[in-house]
N, C-alpha and C. Protein backbone atom coordinates (compact mmCIF):
# COMPACT_ATOMS: atom_id res chain seq x y z
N UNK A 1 76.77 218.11 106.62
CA UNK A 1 75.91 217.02 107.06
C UNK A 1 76.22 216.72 108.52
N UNK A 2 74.90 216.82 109.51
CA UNK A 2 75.42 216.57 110.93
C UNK A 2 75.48 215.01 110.95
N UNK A 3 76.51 215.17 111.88
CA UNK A 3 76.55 213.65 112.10
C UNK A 3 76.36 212.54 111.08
N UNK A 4 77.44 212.77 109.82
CA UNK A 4 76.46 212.01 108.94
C UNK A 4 77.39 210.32 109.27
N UNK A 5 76.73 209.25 108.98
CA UNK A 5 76.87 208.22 109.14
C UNK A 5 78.14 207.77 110.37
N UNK A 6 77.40 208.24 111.87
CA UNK A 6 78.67 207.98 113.04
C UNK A 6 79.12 206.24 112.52
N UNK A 7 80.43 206.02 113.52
CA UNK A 7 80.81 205.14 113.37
C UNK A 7 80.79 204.00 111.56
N UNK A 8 80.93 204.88 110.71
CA UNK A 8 81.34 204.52 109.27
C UNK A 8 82.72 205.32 109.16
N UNK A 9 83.79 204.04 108.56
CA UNK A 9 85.16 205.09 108.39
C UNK A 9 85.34 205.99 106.93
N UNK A 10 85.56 207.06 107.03
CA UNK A 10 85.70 207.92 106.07
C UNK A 10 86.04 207.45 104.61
N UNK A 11 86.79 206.51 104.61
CA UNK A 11 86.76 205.77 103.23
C UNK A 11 85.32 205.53 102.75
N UNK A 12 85.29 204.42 103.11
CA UNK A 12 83.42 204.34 102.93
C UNK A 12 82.61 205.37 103.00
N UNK A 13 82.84 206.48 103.32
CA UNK A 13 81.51 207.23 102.98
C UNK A 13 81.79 207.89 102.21
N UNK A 14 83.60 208.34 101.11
CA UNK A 14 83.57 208.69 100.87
C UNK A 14 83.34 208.35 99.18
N UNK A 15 83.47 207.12 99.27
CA UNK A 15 82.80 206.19 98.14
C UNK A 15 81.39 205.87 98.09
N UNK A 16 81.16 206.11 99.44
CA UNK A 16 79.18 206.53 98.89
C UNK A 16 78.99 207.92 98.57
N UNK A 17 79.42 208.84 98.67
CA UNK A 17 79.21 210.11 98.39
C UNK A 17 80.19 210.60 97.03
N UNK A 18 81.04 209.84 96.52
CA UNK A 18 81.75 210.23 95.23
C UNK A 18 82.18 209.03 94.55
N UNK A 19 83.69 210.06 93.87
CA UNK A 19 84.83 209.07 93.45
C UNK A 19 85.66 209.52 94.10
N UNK A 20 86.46 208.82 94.89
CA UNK A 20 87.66 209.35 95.94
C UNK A 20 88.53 209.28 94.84
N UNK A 21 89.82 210.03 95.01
CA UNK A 21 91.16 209.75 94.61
C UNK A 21 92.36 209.65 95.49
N UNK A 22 93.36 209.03 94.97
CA UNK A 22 94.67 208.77 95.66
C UNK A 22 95.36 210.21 95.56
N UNK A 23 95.97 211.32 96.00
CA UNK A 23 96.83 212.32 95.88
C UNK A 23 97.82 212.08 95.30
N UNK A 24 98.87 211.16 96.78
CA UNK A 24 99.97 210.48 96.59
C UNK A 24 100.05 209.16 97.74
N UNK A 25 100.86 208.17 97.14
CA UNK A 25 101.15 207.11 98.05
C UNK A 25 100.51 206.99 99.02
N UNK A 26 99.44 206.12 99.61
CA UNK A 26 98.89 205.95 100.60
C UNK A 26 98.03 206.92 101.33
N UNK A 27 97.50 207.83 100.26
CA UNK A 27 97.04 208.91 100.95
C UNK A 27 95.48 208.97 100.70
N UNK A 28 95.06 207.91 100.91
CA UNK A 28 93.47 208.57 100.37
C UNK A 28 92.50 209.27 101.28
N UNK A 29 93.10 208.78 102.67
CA UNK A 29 92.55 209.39 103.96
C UNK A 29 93.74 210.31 104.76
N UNK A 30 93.44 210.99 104.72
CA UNK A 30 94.53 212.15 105.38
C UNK A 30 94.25 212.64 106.94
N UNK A 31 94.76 212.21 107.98
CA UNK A 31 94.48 213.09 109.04
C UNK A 31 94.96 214.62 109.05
N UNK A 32 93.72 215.30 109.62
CA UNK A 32 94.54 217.21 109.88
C UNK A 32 94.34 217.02 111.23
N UNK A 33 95.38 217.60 111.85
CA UNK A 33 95.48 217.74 113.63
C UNK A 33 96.28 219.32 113.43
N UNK A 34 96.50 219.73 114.37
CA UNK A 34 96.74 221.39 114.52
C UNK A 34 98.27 220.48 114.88
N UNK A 35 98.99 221.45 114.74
CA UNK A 35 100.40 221.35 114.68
C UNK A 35 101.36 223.06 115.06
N UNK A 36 102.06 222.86 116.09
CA UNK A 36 102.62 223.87 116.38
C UNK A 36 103.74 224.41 115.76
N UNK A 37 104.16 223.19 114.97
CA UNK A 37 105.36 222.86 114.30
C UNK A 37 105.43 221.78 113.56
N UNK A 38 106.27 221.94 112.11
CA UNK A 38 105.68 221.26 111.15
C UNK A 38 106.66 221.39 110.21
N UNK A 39 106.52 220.95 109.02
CA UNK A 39 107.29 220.93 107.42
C UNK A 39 107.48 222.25 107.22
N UNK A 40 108.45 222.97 107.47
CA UNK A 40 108.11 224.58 106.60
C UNK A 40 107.55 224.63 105.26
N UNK A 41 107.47 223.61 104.59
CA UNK A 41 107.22 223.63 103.15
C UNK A 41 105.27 223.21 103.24
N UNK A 42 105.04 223.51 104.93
CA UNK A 42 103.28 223.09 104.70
C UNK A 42 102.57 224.20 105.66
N UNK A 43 101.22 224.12 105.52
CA UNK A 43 100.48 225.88 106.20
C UNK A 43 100.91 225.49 107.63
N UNK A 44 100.69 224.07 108.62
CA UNK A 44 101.35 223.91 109.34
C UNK A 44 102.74 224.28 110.01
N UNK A 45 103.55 224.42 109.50
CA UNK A 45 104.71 224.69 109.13
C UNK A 45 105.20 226.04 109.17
N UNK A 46 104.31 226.32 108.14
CA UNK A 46 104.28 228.46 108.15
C UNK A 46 103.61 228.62 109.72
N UNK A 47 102.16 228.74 109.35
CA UNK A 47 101.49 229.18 110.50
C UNK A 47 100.96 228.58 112.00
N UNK A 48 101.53 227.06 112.01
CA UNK A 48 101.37 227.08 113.45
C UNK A 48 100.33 226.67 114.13
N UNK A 49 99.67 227.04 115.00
CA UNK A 49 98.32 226.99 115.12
C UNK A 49 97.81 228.50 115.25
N UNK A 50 98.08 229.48 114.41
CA UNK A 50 97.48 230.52 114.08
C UNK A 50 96.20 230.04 112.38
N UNK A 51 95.57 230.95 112.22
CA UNK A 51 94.41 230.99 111.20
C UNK A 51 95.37 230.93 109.83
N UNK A 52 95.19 229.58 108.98
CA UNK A 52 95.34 229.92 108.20
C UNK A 52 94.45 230.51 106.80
N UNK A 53 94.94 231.07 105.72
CA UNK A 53 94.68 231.81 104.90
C UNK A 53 93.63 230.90 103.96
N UNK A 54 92.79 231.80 103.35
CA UNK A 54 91.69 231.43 102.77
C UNK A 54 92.91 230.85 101.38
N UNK A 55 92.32 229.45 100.48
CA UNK A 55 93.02 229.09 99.67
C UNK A 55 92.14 227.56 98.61
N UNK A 56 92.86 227.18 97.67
CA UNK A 56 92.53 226.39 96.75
C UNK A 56 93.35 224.73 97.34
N UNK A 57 92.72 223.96 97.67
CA UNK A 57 94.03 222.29 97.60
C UNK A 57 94.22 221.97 96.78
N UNK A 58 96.10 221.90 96.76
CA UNK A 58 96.68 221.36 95.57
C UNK A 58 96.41 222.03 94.36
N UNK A 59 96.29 224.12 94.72
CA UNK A 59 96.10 224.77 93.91
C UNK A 59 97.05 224.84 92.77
N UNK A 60 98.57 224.32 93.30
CA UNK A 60 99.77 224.18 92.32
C UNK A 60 99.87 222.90 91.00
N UNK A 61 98.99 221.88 91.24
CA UNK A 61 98.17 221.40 90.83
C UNK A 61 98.18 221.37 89.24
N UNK A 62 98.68 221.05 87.81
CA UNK A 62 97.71 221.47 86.64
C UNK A 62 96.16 221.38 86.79
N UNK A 63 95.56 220.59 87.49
CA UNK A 63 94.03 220.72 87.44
C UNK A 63 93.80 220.31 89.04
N UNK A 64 93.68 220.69 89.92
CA UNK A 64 93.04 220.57 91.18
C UNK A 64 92.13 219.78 91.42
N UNK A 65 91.87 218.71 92.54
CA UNK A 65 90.99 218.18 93.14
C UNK A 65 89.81 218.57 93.30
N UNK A 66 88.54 218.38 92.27
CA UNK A 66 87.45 219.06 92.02
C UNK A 66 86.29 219.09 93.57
N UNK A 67 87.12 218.13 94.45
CA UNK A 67 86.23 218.31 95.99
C UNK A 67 87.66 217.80 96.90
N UNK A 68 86.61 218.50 97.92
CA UNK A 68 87.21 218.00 99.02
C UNK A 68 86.01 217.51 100.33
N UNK A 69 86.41 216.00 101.00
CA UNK A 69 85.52 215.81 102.12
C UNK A 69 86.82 216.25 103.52
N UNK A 70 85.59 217.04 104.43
CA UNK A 70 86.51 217.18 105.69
C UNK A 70 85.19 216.49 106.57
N UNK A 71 85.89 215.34 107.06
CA UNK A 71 85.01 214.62 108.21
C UNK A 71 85.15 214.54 109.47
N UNK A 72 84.64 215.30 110.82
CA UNK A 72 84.77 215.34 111.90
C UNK A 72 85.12 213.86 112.44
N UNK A 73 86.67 214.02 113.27
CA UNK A 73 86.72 212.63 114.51
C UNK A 73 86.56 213.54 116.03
N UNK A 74 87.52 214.45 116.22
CA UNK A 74 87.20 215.16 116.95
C UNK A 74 87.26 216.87 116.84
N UNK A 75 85.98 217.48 117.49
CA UNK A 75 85.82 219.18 117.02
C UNK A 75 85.52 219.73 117.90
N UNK A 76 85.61 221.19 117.60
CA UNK A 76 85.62 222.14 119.08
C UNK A 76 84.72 223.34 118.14
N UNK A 77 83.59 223.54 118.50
CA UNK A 77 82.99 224.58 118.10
C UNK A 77 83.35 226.01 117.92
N UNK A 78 84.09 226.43 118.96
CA UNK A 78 85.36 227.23 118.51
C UNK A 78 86.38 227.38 117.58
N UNK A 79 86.23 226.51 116.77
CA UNK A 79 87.38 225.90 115.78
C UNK A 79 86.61 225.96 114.46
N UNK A 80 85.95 226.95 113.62
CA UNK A 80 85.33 226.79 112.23
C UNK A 80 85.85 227.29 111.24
N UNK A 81 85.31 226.25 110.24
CA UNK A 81 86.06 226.22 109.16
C UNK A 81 85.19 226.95 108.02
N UNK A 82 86.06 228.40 107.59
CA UNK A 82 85.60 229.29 107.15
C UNK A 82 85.35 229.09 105.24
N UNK A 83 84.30 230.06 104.75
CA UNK A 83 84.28 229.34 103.26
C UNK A 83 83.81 230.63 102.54
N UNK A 84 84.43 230.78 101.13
CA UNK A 84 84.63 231.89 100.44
C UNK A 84 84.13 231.19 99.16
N UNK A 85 83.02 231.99 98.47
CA UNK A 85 82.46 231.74 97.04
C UNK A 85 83.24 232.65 96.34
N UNK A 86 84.16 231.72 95.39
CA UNK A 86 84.40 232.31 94.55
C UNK A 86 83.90 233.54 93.68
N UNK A 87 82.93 233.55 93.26
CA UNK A 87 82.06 234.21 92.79
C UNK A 87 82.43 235.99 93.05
N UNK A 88 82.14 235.69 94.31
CA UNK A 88 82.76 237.38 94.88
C UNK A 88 83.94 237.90 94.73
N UNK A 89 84.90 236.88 94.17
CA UNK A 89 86.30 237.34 93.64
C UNK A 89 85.56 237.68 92.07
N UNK A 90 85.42 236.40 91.43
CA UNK A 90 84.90 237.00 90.19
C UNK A 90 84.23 238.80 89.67
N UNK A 91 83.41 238.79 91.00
CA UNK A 91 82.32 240.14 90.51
C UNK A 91 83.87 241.38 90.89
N UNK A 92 84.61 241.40 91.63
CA UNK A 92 85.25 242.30 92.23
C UNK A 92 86.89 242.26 91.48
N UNK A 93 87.30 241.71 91.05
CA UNK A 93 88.22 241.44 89.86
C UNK A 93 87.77 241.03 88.38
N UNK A 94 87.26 240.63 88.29
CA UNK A 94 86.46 239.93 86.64
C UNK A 94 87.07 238.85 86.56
N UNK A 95 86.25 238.23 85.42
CA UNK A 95 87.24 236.96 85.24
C UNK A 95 87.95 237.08 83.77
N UNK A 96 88.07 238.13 83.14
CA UNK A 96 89.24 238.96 82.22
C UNK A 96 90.68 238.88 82.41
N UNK A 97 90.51 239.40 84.06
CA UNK A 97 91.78 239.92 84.46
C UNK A 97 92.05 238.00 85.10
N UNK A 98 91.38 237.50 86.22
CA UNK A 98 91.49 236.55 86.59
C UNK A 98 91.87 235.31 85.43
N UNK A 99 91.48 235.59 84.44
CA UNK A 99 91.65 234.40 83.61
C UNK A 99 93.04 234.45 82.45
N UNK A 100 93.71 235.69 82.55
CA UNK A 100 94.16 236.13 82.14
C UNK A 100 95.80 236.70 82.87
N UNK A 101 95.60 236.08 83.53
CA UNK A 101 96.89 236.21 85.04
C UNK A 101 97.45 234.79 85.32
N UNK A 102 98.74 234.94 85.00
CA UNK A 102 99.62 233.74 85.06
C UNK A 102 100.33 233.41 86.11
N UNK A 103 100.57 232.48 86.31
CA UNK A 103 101.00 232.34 87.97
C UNK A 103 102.16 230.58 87.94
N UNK A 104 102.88 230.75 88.77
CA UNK A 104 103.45 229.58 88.99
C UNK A 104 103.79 229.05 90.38
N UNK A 105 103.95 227.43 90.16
CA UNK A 105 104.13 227.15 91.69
C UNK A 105 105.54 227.45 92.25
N UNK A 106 105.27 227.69 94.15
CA UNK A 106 106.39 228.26 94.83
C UNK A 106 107.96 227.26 94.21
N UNK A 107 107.69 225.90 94.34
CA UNK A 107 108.87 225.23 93.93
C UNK A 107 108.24 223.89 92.84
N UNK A 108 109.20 223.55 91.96
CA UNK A 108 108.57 222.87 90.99
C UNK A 108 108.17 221.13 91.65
N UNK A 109 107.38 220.85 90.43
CA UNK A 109 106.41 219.61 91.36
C UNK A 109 107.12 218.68 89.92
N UNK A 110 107.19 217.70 90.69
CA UNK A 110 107.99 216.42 89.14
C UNK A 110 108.96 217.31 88.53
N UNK A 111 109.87 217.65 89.62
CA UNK A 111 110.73 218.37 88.45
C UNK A 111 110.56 219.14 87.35
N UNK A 112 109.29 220.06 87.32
CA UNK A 112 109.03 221.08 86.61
C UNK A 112 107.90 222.26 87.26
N UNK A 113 108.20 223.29 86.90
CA UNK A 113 107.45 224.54 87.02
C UNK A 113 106.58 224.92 85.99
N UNK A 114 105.05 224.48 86.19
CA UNK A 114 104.39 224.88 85.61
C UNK A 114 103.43 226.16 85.14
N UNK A 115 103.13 227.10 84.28
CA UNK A 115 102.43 228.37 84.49
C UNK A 115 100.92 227.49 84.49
N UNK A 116 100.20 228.30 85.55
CA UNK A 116 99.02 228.31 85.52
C UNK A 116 98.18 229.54 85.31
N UNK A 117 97.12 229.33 85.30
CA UNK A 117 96.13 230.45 85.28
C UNK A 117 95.03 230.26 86.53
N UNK A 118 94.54 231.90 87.22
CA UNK A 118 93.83 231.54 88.33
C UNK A 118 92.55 231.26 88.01
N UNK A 119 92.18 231.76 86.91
CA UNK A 119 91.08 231.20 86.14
C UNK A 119 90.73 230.66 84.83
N UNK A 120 90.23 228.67 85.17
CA UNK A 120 90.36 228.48 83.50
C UNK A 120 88.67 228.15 83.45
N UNK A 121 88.05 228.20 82.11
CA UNK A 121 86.47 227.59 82.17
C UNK A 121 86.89 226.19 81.70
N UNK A 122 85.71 225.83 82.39
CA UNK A 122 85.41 224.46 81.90
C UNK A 122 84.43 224.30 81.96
N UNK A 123 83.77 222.54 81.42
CA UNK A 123 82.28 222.50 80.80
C UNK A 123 81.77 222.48 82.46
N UNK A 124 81.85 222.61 83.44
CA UNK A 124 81.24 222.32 84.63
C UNK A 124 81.54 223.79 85.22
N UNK A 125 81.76 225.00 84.78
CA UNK A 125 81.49 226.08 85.34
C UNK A 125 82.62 227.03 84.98
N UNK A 126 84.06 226.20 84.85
CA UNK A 126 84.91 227.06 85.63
C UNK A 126 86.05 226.37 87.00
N UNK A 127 87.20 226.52 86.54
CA UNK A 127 88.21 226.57 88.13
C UNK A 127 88.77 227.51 88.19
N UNK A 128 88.70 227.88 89.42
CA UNK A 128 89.50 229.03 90.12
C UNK A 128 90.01 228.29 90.89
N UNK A 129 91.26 228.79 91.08
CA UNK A 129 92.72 228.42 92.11
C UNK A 129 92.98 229.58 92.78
N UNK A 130 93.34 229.26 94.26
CA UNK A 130 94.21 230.59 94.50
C UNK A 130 94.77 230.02 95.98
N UNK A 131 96.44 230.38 95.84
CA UNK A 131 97.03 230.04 96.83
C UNK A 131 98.01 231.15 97.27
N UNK A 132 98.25 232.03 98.15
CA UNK A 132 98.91 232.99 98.42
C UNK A 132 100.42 232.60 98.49
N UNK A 133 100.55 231.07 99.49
CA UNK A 133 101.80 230.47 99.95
C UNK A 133 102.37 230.10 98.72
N UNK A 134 101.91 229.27 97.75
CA UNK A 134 102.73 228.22 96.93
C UNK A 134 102.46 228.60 95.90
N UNK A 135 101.54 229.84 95.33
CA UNK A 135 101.69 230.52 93.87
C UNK A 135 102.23 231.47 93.90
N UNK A 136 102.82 232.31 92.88
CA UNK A 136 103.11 233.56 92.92
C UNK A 136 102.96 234.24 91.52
N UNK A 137 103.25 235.02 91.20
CA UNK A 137 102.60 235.61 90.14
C UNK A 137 103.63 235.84 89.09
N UNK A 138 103.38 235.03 87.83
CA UNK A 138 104.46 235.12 86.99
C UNK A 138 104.61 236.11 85.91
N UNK A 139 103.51 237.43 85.92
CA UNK A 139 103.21 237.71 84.68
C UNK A 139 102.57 239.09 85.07
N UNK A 140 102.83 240.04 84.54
CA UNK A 140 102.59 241.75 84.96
C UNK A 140 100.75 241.36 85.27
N UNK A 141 100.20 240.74 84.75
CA UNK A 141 98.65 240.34 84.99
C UNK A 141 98.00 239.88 85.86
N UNK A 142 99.29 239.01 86.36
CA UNK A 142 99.25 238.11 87.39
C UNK A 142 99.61 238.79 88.45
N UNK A 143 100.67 239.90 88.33
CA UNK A 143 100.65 240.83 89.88
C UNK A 143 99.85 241.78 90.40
N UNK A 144 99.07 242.01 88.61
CA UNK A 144 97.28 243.10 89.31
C UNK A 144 96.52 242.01 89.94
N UNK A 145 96.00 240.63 89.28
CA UNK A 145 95.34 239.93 90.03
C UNK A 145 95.59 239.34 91.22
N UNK A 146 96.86 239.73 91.92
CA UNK A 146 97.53 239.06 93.18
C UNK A 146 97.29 240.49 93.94
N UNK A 147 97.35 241.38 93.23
CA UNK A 147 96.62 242.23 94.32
C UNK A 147 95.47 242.70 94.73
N UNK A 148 94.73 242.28 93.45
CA UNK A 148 93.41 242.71 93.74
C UNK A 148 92.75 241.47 94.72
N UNK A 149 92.78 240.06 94.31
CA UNK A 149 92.48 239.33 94.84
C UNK A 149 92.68 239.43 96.65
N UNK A 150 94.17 239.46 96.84
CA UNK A 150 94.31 239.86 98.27
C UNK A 150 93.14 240.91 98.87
N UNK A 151 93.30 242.08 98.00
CA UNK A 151 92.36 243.07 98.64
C UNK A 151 90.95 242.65 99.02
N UNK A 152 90.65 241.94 98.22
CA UNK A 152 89.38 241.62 98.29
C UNK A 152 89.50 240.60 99.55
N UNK A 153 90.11 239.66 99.94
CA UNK A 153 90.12 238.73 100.63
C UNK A 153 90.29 239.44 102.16
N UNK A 154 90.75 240.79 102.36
CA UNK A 154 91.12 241.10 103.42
C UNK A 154 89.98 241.99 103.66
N UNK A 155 88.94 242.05 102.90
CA UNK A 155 87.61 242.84 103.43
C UNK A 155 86.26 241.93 103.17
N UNK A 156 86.30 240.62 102.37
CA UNK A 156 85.26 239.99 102.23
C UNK A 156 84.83 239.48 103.28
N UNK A 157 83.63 238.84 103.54
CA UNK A 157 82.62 238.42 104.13
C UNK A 157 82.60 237.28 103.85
N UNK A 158 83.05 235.95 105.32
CA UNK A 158 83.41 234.58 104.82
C UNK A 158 82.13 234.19 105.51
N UNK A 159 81.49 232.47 104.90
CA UNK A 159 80.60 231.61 106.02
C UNK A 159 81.58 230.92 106.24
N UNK A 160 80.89 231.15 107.68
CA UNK A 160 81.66 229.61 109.22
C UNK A 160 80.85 228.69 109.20
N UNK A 161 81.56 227.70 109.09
CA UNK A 161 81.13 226.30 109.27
C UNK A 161 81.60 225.47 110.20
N UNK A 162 80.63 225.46 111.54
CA UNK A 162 81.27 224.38 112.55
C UNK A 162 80.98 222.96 112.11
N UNK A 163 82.10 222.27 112.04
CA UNK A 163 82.01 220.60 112.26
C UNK A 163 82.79 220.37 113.48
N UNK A 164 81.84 220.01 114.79
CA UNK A 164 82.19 220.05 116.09
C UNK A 164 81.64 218.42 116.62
N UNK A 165 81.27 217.39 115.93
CA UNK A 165 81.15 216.69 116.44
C UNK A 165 81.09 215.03 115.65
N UNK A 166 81.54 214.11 116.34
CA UNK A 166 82.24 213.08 115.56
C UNK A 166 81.26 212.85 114.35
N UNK A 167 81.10 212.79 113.60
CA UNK A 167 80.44 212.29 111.80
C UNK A 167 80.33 213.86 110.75
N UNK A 168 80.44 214.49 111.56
CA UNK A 168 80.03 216.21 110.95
C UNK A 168 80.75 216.09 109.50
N UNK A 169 80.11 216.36 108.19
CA UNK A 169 81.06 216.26 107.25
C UNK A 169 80.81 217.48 106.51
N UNK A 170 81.66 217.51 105.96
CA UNK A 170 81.72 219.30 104.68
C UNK A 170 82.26 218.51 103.68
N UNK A 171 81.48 219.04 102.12
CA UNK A 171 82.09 218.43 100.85
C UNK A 171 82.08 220.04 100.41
N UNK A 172 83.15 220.20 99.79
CA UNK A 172 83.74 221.44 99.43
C UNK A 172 84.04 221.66 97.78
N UNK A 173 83.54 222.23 97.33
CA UNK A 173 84.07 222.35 95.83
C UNK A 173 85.06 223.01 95.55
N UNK A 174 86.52 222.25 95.07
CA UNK A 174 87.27 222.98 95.27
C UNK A 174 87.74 223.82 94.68
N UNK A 175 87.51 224.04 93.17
CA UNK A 175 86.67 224.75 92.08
C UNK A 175 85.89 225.97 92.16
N UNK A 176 85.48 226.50 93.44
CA UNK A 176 84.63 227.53 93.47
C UNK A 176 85.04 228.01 94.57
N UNK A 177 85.21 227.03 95.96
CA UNK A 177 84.78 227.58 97.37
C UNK A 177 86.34 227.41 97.34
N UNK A 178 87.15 228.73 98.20
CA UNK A 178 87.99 228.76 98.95
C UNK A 178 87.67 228.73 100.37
N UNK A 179 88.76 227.77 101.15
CA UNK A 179 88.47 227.98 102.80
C UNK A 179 89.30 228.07 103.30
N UNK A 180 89.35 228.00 104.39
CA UNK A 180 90.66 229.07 105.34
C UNK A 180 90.29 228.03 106.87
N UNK A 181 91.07 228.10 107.81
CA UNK A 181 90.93 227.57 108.91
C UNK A 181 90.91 228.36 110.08
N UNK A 182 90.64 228.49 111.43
CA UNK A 182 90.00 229.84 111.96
C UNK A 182 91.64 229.36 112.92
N UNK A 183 91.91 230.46 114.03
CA UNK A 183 92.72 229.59 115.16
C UNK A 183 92.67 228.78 115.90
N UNK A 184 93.70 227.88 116.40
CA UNK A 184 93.60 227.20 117.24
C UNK A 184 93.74 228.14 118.77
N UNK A 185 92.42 227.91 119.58
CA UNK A 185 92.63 228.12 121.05
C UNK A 185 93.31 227.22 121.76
N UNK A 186 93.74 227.88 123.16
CA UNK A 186 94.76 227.02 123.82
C UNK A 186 93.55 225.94 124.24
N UNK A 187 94.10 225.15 124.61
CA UNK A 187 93.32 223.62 124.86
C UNK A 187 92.38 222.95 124.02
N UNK A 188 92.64 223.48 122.66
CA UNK A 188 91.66 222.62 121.47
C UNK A 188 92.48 222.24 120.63
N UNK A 189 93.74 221.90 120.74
CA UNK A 189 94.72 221.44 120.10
C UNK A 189 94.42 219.89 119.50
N UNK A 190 93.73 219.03 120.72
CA UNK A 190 93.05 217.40 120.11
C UNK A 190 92.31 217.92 118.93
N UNK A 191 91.70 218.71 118.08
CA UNK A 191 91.01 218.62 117.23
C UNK A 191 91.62 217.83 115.72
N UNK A 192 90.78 217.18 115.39
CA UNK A 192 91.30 216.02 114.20
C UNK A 192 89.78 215.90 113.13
N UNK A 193 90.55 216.45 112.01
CA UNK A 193 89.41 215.96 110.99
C UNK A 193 90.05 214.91 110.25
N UNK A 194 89.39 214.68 109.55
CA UNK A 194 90.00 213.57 107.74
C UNK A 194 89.19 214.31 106.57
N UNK A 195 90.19 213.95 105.98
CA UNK A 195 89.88 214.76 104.45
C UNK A 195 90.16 213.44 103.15
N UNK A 196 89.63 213.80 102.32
CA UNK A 196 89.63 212.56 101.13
C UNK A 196 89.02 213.77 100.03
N UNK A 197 89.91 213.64 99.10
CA UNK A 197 89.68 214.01 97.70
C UNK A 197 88.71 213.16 96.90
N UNK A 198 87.77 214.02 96.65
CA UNK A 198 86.92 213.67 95.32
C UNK A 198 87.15 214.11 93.61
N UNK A 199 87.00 213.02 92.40
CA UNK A 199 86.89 213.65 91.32
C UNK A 199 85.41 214.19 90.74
N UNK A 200 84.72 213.62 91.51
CA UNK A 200 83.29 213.27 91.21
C UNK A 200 82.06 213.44 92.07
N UNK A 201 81.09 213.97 92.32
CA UNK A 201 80.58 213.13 93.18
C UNK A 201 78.81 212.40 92.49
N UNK A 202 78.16 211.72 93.47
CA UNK A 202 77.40 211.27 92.80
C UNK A 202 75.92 211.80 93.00
């Protein structure tokens, strides 16, 4: 949505456009700014302001954040935010093997390690998860689908999506669409979105 509602703060629109949720503590609005350096334990952290990897939020997750809003404050058209239909993993792995591949998170969340699956159905289609960093593959099934999946990801065909200017918003299903973030160029480092989790939308 260009420019959708300038000067409205992201809370509010994101309660006209869904049901927001809390993550954790105080988090319902999240700033992203590029970061050169960061938490090692976040993509920041790993990568820097290099591209990060196409992926699922809060894929470690038992059930993942069924959206995501990313709302332009400030953007650089150079700077797009790339998006992967699930779907094309589906046709190019199945969802046999995908649903059927066990996986766990990098370090445990509440004091436990949960197995997941990269694909479960549900009455609304289906979730697919997939996180390269913070899953790994717990299960001889789970290391064909960690490779096939990669493969596929390193020859697929992503859409770019610029949000380059203050109201620009993307609602993302997080359930289907994986996205990835492109690099940061030198002097587009000010770039700042907000993001707010949806369970719902309306």
């Amino acid at each position: 949505m260009d420019e959708y509602r300038v000067g409205t703060d992201t809370a509010t629109v994101a309660h006209a456009l869904g049901e927001p949720i809390t993550p954790w503590q105080g988090g319902l609005v999240q700033d992203l700014v590029p970061r050169a350096t960061a938490s090692p334990n976040t993509y920041s952290g790993i990568f820097g302001l290099d591209r990060f990897p196409f992926h699922s939020d809060l894929a470690h997750w038992r059930t993942p954040p069924r959206y995501l809003l990313l709302r332009c404050i400030t953007g650089h058209a150079a700077v797009p935010t790339l998006l992967l239909d699930a779907h094309t993993i589906y046709d190019a792995v199945t969802l046999d093997v995908l649903g059927r591949a066990i996986f766990r998170p990098r370090r445990p969340r509440d004091g436990k390690l949960t197995l997941l699956r990269l694909y479960e159905p549900t009455e609304a289609g289906g979730c697919f998860r997939w996180d390269e960093i913070f899953l790994k593959p717990a299960s001889r099934i789970g290391d064909i689908a960690d490779c096939r999946v990669r493969e596929e990801l390193a020859n697929c065909k992503s859409l770019s999506i610029t949000l380059a200017r203050a109201g620009d918003t993307l609602l993302i299903d997080n359930w289907r669409m994986l996205h990835a973030r492109s690099p940061i160029p030198l002097g587009r480092e000010d770039r700042k979105f907000q993001r707010v989790y949806l369970e719902g939308v309306r």
